[in-house]
PDB file of N, CA and C in Angstrom:
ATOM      1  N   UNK A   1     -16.732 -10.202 -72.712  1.00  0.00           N
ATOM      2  CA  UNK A   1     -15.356  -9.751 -72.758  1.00  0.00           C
ATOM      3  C   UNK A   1     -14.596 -10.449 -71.637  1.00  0.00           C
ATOM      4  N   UNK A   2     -13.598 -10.578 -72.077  1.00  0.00           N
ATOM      5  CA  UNK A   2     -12.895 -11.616 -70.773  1.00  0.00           C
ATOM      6  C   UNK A   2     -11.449 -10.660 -70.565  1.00  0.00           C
ATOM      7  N   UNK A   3     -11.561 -10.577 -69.614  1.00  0.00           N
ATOM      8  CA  UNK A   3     -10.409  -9.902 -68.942  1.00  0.00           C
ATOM      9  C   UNK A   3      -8.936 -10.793 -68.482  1.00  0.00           C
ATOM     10  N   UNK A   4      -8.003 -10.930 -68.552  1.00  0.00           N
ATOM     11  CA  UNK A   4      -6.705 -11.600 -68.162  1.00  0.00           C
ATOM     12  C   UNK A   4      -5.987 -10.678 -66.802  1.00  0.00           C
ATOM     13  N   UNK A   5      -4.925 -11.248 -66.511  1.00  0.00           N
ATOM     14  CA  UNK A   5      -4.149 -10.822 -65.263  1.00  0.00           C
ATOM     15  C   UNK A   5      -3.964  -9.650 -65.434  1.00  0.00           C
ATOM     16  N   UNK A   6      -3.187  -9.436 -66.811  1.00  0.00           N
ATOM     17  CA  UNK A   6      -2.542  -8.132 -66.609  1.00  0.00           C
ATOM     18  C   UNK A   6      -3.275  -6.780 -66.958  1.00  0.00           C
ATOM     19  N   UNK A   7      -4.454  -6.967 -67.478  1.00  0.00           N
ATOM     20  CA  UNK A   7      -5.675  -6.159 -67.094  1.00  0.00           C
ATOM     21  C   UNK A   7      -6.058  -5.665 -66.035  1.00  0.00           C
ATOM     22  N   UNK A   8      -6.538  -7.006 -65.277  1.00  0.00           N
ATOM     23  CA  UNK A   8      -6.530  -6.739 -63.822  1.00  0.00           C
ATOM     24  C   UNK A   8      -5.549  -5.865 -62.740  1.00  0.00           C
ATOM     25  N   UNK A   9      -4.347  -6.261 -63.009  1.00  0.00           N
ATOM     26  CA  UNK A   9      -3.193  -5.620 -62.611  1.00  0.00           C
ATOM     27  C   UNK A   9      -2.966  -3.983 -63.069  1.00  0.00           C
ATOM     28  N   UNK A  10      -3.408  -4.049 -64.411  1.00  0.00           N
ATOM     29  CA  UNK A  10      -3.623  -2.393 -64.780  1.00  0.00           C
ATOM     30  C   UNK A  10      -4.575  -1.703 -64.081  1.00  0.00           C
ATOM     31  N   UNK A  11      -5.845  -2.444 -64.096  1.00  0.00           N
ATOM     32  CA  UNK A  11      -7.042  -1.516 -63.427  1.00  0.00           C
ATOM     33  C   UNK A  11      -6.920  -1.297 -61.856  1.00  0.00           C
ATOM     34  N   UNK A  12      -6.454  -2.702 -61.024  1.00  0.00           N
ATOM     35  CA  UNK A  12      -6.227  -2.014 -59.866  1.00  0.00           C
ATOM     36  C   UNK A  12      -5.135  -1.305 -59.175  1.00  0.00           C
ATOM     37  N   UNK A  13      -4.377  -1.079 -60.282  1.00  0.00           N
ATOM     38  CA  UNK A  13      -3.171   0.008 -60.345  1.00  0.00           C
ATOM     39  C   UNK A  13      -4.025   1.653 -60.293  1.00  0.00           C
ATOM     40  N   UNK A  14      -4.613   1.730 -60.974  1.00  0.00           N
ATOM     41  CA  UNK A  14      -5.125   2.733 -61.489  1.00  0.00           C
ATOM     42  C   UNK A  14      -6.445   3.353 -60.219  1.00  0.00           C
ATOM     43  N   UNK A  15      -6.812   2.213 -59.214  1.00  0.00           N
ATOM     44  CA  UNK A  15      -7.418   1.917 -58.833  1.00  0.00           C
ATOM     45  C   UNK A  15      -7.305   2.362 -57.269  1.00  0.00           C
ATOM     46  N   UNK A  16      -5.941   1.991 -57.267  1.00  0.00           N
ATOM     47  CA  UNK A  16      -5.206   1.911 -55.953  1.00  0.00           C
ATOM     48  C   UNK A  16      -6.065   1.048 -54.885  1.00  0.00           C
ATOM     49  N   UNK A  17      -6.364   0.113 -55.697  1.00  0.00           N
ATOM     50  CA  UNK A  17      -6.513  -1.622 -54.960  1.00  0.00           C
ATOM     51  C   UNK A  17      -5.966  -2.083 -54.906  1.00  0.00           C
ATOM     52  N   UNK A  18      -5.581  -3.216 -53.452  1.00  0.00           N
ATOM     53  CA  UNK A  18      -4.595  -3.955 -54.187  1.00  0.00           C
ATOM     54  C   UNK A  18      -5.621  -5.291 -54.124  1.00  0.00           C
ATOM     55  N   UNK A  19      -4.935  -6.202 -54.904  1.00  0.00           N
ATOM     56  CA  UNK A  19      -4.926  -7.420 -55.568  1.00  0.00           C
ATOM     57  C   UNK A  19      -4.177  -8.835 -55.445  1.00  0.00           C
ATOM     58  N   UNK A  20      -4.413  -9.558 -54.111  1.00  0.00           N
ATOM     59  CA  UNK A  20      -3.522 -10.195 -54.170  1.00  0.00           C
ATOM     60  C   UNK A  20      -3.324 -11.177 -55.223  1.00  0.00           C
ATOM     61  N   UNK A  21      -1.820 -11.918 -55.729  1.00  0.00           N
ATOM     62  CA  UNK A  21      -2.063 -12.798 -56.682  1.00  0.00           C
ATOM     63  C   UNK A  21      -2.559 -13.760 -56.707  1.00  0.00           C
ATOM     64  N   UNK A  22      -3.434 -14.439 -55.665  1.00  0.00           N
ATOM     65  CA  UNK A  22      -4.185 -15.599 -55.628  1.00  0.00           C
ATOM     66  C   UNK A  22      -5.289 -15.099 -55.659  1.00  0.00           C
ATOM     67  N   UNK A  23      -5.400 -14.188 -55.715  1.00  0.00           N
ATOM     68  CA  UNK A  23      -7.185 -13.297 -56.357  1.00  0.00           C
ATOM     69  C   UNK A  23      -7.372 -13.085 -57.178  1.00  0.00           C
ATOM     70  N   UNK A  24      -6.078 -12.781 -58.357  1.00  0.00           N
ATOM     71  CA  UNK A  24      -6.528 -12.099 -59.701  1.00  0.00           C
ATOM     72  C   UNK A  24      -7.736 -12.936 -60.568  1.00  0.00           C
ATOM     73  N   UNK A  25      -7.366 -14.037 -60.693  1.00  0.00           N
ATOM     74  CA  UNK A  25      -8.469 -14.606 -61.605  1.00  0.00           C
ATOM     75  C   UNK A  25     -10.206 -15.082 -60.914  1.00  0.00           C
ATOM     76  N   UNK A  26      -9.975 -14.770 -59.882  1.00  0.00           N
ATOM     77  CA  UNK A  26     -11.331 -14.551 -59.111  1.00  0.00           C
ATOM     78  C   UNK A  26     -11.916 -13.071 -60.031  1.00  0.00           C
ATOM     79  N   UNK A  27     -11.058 -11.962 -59.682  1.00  0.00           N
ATOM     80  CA  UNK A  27     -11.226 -10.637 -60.082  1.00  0.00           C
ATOM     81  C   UNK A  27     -11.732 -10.518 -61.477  1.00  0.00           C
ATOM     82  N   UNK A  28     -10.745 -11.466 -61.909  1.00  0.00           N
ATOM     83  CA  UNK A  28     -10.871 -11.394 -63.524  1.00  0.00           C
ATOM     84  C   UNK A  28     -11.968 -12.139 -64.567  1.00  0.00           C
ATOM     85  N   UNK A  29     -12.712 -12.608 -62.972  1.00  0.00           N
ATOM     86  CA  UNK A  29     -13.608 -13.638 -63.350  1.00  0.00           C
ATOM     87  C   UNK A  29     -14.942 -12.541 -63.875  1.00  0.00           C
ATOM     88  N   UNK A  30     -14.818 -12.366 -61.971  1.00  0.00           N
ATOM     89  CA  UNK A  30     -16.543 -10.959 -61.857  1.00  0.00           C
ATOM     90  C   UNK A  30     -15.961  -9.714 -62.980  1.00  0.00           C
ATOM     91  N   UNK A  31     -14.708  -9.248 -63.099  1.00  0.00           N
ATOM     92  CA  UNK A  31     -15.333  -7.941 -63.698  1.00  0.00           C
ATOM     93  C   UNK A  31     -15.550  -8.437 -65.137  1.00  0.00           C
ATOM     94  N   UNK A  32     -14.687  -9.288 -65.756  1.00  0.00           N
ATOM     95  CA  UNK A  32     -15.420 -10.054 -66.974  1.00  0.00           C
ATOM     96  C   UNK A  32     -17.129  -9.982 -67.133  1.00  0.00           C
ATOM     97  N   UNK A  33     -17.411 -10.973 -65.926  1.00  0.00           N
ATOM     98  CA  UNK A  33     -18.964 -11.123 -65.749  1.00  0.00           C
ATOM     99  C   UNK A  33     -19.781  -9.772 -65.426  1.00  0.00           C
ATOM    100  N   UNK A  34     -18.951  -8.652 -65.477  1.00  0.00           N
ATOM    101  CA  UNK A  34     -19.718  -6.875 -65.251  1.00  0.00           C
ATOM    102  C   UNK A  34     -19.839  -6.768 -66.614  1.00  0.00           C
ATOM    103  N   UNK A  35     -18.671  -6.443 -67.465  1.00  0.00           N
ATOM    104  CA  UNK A  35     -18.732  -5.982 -68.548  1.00  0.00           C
ATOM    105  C   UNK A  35     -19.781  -6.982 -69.828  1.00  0.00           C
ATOM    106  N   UNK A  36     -19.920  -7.793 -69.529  1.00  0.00           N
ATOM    107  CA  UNK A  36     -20.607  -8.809 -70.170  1.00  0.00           C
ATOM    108  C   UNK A  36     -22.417  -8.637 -69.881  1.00  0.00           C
ATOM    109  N   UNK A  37     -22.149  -8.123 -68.845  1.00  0.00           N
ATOM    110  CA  UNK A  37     -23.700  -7.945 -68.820  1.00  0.00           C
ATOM    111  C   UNK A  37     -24.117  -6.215 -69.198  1.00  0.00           C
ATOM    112  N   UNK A  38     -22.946  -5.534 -69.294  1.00  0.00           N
ATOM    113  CA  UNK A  38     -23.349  -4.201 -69.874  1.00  0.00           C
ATOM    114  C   UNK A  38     -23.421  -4.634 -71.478  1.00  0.00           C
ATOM    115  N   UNK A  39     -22.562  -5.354 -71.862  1.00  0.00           N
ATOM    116  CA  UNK A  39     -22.998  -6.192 -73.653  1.00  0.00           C
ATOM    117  C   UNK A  39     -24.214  -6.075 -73.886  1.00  0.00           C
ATOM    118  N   UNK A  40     -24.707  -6.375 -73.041  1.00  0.00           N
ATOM    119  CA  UNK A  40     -26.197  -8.111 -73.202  1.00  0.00           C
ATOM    120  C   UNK A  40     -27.268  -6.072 -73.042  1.00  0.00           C
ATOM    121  N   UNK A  41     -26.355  -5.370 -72.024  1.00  0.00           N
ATOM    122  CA  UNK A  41     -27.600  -3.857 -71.895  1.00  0.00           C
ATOM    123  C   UNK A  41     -27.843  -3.180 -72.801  1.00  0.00           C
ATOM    124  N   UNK A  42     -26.492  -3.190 -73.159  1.00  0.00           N
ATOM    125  CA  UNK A  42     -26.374  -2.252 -75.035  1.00  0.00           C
ATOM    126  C   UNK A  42     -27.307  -2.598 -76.057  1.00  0.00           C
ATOM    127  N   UNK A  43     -27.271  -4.389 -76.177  1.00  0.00           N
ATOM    128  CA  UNK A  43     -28.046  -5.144 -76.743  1.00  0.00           C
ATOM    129  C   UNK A  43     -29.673  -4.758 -76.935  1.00  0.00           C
ATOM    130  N   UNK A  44     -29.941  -4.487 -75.780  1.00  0.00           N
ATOM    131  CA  UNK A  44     -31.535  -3.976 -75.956  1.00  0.00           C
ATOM    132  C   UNK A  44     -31.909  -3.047 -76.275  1.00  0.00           C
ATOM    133  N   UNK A  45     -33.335  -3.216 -77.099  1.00  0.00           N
ATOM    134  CA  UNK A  45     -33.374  -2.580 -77.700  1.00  0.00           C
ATOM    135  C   UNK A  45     -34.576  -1.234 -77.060  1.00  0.00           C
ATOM    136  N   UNK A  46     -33.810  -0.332 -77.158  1.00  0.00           N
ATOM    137  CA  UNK A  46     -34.581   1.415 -76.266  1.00  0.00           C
ATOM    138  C   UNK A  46     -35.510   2.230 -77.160  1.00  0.00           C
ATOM    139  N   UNK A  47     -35.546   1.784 -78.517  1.00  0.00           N
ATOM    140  CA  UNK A  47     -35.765   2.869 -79.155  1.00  0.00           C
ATOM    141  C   UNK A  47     -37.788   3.244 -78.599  1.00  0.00           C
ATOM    142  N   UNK A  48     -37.947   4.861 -78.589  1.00  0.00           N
ATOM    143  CA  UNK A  48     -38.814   4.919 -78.311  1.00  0.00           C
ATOM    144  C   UNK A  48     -39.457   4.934 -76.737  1.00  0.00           C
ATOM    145  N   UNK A  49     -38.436   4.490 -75.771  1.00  0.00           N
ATOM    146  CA  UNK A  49     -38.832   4.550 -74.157  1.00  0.00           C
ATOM    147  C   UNK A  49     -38.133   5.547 -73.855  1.00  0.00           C
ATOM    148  N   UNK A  50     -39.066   6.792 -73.141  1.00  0.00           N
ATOM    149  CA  UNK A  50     -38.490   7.620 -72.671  1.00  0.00           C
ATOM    150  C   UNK A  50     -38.189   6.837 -71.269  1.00  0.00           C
ATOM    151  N   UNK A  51     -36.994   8.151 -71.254  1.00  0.00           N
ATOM    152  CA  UNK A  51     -35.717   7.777 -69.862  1.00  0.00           C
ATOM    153  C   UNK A  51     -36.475   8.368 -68.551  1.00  0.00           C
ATOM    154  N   UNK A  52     -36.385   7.739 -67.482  1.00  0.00           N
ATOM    155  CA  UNK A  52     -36.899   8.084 -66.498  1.00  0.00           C
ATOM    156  C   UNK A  52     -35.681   8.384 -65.565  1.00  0.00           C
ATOM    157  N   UNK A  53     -36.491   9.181 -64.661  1.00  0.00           N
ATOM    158  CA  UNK A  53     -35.490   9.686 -63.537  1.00  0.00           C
ATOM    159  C   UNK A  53     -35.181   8.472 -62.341  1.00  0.00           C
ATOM    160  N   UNK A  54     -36.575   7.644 -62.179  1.00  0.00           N
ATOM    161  CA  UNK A  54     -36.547   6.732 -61.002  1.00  0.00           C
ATOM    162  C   UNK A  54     -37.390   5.405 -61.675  1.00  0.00           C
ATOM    163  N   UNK A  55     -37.005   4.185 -61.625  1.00  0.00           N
ATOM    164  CA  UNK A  55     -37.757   3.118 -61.884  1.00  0.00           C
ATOM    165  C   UNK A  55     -39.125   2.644 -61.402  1.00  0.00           C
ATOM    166  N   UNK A  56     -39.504   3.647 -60.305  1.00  0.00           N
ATOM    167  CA  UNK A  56     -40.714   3.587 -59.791  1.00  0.00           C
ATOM    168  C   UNK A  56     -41.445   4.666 -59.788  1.00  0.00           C
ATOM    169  N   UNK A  57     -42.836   4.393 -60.438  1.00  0.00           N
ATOM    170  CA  UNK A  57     -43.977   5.804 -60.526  1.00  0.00           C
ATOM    171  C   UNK A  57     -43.389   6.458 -59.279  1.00  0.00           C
ATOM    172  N   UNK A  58     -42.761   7.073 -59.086  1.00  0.00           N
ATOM    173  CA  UNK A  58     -42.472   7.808 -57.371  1.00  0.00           C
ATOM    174  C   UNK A  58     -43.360   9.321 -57.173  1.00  0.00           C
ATOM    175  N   UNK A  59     -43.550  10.330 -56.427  1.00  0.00           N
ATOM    176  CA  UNK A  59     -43.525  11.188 -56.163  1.00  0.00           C
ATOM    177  C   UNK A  59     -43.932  12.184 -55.351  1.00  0.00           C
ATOM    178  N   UNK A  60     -42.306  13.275 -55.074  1.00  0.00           N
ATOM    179  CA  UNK A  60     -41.998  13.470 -53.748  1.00  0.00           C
ATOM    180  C   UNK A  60     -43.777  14.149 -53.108  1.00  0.00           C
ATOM    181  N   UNK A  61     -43.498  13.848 -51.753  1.00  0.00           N
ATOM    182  CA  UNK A  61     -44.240  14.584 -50.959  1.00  0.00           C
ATOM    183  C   UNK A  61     -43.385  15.583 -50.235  1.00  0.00           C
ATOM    184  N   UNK A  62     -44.439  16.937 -50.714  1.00  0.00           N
ATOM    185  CA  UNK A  62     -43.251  18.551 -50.065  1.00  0.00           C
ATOM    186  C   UNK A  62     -44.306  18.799 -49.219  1.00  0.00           C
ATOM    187  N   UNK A  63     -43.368  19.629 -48.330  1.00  0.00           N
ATOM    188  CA  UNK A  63     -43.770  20.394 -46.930  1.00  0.00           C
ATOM    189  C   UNK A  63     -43.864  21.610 -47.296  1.00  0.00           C
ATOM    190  N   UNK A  64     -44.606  22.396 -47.011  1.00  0.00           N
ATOM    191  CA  UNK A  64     -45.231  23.864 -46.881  1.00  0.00           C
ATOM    192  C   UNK A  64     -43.780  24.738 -46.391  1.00  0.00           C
ATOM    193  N   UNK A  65     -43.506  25.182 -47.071  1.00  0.00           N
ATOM    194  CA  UNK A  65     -42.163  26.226 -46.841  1.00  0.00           C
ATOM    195  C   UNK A  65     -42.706  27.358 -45.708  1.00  0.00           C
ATOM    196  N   UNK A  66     -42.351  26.843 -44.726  1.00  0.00           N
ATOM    197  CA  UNK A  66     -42.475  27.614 -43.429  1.00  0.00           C
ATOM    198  C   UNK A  66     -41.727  27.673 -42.323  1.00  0.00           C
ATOM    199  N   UNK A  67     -41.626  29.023 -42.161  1.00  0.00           N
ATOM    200  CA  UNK A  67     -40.316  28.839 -40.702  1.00  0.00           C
ATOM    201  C   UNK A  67     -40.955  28.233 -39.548  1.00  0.00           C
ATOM    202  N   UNK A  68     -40.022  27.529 -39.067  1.00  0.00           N
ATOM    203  CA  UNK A  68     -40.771  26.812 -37.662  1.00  0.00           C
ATOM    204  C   UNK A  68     -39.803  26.749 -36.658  1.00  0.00           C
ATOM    205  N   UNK A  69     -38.523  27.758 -36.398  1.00  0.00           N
ATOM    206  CA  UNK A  69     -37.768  27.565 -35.638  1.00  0.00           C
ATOM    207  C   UNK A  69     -37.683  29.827 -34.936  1.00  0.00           C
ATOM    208  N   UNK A  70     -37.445  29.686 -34.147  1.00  0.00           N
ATOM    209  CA  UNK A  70     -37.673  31.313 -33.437  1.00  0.00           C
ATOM    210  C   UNK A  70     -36.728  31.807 -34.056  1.00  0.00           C
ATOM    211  N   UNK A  71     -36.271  33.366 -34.596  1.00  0.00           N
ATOM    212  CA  UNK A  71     -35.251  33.987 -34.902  1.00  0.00           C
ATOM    213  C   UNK A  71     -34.089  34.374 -33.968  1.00  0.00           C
ATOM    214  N   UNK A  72     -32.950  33.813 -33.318  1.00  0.00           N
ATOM    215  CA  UNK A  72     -31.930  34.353 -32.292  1.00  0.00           C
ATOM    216  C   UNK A  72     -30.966  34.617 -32.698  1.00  0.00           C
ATOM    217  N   UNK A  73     -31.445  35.355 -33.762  1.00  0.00           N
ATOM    218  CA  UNK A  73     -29.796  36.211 -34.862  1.00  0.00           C
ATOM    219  C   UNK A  73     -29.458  37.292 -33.934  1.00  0.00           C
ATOM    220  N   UNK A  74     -30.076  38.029 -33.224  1.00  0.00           N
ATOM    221  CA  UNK A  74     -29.436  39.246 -32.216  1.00  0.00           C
ATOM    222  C   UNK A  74     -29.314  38.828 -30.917  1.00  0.00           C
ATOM    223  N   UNK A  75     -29.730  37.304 -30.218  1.00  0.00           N
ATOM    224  CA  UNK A  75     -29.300  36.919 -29.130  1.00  0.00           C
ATOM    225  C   UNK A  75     -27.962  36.568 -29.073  1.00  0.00           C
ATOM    226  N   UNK A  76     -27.908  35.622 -30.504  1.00  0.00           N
ATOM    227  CA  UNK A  76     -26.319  35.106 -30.685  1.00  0.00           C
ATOM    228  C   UNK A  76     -25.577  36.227 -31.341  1.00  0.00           C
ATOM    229  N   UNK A  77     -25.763  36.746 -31.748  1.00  0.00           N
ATOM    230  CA  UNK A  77     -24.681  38.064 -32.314  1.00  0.00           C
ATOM    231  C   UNK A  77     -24.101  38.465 -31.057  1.00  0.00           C
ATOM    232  N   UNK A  78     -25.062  38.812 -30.070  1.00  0.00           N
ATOM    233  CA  UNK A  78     -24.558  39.667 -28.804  1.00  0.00           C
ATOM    234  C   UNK A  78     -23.552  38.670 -27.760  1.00  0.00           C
ATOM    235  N   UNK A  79     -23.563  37.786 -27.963  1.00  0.00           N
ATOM    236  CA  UNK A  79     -22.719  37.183 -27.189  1.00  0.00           C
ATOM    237  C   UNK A  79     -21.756  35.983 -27.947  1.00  0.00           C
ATOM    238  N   UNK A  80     -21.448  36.491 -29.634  1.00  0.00           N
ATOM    239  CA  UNK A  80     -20.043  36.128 -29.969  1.00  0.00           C
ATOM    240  C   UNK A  80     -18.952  37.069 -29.713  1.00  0.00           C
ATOM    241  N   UNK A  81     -17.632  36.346 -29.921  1.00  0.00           N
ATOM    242  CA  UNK A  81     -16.545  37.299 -29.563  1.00  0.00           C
ATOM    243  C   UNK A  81     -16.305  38.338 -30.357  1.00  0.00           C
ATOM    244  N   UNK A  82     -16.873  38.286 -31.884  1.00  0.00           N
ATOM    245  CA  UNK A  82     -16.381  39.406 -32.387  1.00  0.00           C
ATOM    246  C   UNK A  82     -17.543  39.279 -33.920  1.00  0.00           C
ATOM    247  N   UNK A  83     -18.877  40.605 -34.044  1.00  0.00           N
ATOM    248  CA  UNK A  83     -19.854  40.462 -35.149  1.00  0.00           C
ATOM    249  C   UNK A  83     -20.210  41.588 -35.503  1.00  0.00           C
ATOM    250  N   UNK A  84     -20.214  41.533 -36.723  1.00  0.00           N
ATOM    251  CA  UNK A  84     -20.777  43.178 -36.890  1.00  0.00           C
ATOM    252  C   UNK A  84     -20.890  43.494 -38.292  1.00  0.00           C
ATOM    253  N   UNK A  85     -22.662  43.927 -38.286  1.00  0.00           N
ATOM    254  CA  UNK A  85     -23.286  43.778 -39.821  1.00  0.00           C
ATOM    255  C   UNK A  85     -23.783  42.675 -39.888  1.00  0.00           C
ATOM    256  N   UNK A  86     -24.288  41.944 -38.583  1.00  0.00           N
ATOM    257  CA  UNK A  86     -24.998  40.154 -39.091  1.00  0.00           C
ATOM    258  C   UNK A  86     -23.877  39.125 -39.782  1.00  0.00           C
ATOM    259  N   UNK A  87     -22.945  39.822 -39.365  1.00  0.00           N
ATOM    260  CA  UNK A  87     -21.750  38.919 -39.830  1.00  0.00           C
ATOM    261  C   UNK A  87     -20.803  38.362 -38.317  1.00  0.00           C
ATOM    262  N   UNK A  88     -20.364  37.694 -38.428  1.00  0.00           N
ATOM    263  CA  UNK A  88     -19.424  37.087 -37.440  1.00  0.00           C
ATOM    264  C   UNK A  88     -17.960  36.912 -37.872  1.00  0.00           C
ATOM    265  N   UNK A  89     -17.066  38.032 -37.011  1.00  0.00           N
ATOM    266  CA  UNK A  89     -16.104  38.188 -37.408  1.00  0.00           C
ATOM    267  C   UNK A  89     -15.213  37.141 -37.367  1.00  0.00           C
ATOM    268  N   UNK A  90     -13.702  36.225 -37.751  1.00  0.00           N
ATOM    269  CA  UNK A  90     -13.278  35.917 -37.355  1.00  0.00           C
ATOM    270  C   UNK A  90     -11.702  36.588 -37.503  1.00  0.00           C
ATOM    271  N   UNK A  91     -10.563  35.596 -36.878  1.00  0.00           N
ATOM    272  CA  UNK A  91      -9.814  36.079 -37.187  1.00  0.00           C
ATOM    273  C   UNK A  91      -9.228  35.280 -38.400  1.00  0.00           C
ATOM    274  N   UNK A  92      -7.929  36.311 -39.521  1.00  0.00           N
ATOM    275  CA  UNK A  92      -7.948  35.817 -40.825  1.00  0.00           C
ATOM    276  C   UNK A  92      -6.882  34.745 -40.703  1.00  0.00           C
ATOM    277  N   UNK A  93      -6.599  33.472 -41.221  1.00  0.00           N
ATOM    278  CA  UNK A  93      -6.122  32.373 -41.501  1.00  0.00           C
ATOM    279  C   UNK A  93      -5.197  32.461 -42.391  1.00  0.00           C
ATOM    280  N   UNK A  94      -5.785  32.926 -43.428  1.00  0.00           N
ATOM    281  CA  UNK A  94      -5.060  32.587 -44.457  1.00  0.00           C
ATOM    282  C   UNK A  94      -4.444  33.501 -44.786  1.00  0.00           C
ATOM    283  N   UNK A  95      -2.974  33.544 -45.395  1.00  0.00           N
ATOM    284  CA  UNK A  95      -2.445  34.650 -45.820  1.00  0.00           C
ATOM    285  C   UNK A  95      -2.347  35.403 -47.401  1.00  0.00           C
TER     286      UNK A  95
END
């Protein structure tokens, strides 16, 4: 697919790029050469490959769900300016 100026000029309107005019047909060159290779992707043929999540056999290594940090929910409660109910009051903002 080949793209022209005023393509270009639409998309990075839309885009809020700007574009100078001694660039457009640079621009109009590569995104041509994008859409052309999504062609050539369509082109192949899928039938039968399941879709994967990651292109590489991957998988995660998990950590043992365990607390590893001390509890100082009633150290810091006691010395904010204003908490009560494990909540931390503030004052209201919004009207």
């Amino acid at each position: 697919m080949s793209l022209g100026k005023t393509e270009v000029e639409y998309i990075s309107r839309l885009a809020q790029i700007e574009v100078r005019e001694d660039d457009v047909d640079g621009v109009a060159a590569k995104l041509s050469n994008i859409l052309d290779l999504f062609t050539q992707m369509e082109a192949a043929d899928t039938q039968g490959i399941e879709p994967m999540a990651h292109p590489l056999d991957a998988v995660q290594r998990f950590r043992a769900d365990v607390v590893t940090e001390v509890d100082q929910h009633e150290k810091l409660q006691a010395i904010a300016p204003s908490a009560a109910q494990a909540h931390y009051l503030v004052p209201q903002v919004i009207e």
